[in-house]
Protein backbone atom coordinates (compact mmCIF):
# COMPACT_ATOMS: atom_id res chain seq x y z
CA UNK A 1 15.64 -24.64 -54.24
CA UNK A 2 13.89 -22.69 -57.09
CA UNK A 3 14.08 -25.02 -59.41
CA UNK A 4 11.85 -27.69 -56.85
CA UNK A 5 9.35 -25.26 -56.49
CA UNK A 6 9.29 -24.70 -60.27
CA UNK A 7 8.94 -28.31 -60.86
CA UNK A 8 6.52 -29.04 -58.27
CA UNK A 9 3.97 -26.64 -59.57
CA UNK A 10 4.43 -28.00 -62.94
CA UNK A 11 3.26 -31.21 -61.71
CA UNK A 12 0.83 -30.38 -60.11
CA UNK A 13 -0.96 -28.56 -63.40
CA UNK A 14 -0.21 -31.54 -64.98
CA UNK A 15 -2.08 -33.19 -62.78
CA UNK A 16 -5.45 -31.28 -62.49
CA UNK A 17 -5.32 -31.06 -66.38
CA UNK A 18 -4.90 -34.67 -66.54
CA UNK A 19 -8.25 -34.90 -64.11
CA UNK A 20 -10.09 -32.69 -65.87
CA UNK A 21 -9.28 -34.68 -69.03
CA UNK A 22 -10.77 -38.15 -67.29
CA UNK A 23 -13.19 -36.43 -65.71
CA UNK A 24 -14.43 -35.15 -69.10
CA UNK A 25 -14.03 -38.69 -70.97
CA UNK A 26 -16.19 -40.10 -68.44
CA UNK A 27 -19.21 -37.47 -67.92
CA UNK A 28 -18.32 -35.83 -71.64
CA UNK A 29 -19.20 -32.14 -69.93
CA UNK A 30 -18.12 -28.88 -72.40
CA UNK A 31 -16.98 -27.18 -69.18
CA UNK A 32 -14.06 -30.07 -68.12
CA UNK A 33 -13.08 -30.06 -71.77
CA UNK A 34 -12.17 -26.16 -71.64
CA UNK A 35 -10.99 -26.62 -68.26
CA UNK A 36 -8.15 -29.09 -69.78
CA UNK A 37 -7.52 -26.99 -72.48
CA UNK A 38 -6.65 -24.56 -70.11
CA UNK A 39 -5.01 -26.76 -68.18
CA UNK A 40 -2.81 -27.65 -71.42
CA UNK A 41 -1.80 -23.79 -72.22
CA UNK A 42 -0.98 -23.66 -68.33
CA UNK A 43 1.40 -26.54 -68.21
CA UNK A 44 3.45 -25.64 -71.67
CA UNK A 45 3.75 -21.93 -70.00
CA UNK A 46 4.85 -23.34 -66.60
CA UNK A 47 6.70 -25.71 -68.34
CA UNK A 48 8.80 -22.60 -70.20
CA UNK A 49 9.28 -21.42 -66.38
CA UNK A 50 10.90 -23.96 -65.64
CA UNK A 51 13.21 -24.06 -68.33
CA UNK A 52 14.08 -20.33 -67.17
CA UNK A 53 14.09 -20.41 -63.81
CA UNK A 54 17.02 -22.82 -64.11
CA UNK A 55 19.37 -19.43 -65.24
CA UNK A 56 17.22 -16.78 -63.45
CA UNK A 57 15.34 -17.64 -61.13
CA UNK A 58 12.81 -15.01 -60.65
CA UNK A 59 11.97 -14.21 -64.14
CA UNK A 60 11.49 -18.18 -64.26
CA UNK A 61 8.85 -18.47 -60.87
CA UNK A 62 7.29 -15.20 -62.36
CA UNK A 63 6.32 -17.10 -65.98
CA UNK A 64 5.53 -20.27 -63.34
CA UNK A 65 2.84 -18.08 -62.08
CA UNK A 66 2.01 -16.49 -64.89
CA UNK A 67 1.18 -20.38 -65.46
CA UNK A 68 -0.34 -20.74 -62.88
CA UNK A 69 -2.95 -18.34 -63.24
CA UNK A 70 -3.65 -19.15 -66.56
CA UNK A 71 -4.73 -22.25 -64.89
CA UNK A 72 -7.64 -21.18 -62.94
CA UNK A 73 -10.64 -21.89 -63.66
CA UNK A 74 -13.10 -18.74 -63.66
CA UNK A 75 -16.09 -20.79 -64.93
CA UNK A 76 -18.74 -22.85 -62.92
CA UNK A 77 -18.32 -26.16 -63.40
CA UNK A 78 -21.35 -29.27 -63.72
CA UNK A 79 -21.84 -31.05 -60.16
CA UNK A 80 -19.80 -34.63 -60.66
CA UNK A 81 -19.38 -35.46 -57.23
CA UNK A 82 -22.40 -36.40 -54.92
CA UNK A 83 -21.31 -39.34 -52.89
CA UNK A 84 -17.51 -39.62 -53.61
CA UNK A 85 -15.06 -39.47 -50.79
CA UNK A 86 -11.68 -37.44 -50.79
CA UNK A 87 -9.45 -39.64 -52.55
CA UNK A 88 -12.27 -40.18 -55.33
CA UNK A 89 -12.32 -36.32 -55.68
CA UNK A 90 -8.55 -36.31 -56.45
CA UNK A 91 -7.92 -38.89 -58.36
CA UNK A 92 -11.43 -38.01 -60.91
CA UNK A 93 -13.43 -40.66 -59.93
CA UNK A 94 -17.15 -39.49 -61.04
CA UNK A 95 -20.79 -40.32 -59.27
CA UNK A 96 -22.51 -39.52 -63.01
């Protein structure tokens, strides 16, 4: 059961980074640039949980949210979205 947890966060870092890296090809913003960055040092650390967790698994959700918290973004970020909906939003669809 670990392990799914594990895995599931992993994807979904993957996935904001991967946002944030579309998001920044299409408005070309400095702060969704660091933001994948980030997003990149996340994933390879939550990545490493996951590789642990699979022999001890609390050790391995600890460096998962060690990950995770690597992952948040503590800047403020350029206004992208005016008029997009929900699903826009998450899949990095841009109004600029």
């Amino acid at each position: 059961m670990y392990i799914y947890i594990a895995v599931m966060a992993y994807f979904v870092v993957l996935f904001l980074t991967l946002r944030d890296i579309r998001i920044f090809k299409r408005t070309g913003l400095v702060s969704y640039r660091k933001g994948a960055m980030k997003g990149i040092l996340a994933s390879t650390v939550v990545l490493l949980g996951v590789l642990i967790t699979a022999s001890n698994p609390e050790f391995g959700l600890l460096v998962v949210f060690i990950g995770i918290f690597i992952n948040k973004k503590g800047f403020d970020r350029e206004k992208v979205f005016i008029n997009a909906g929900t699903i826009d939003r998450l899949l990095g669809k841009t109004d600029i």
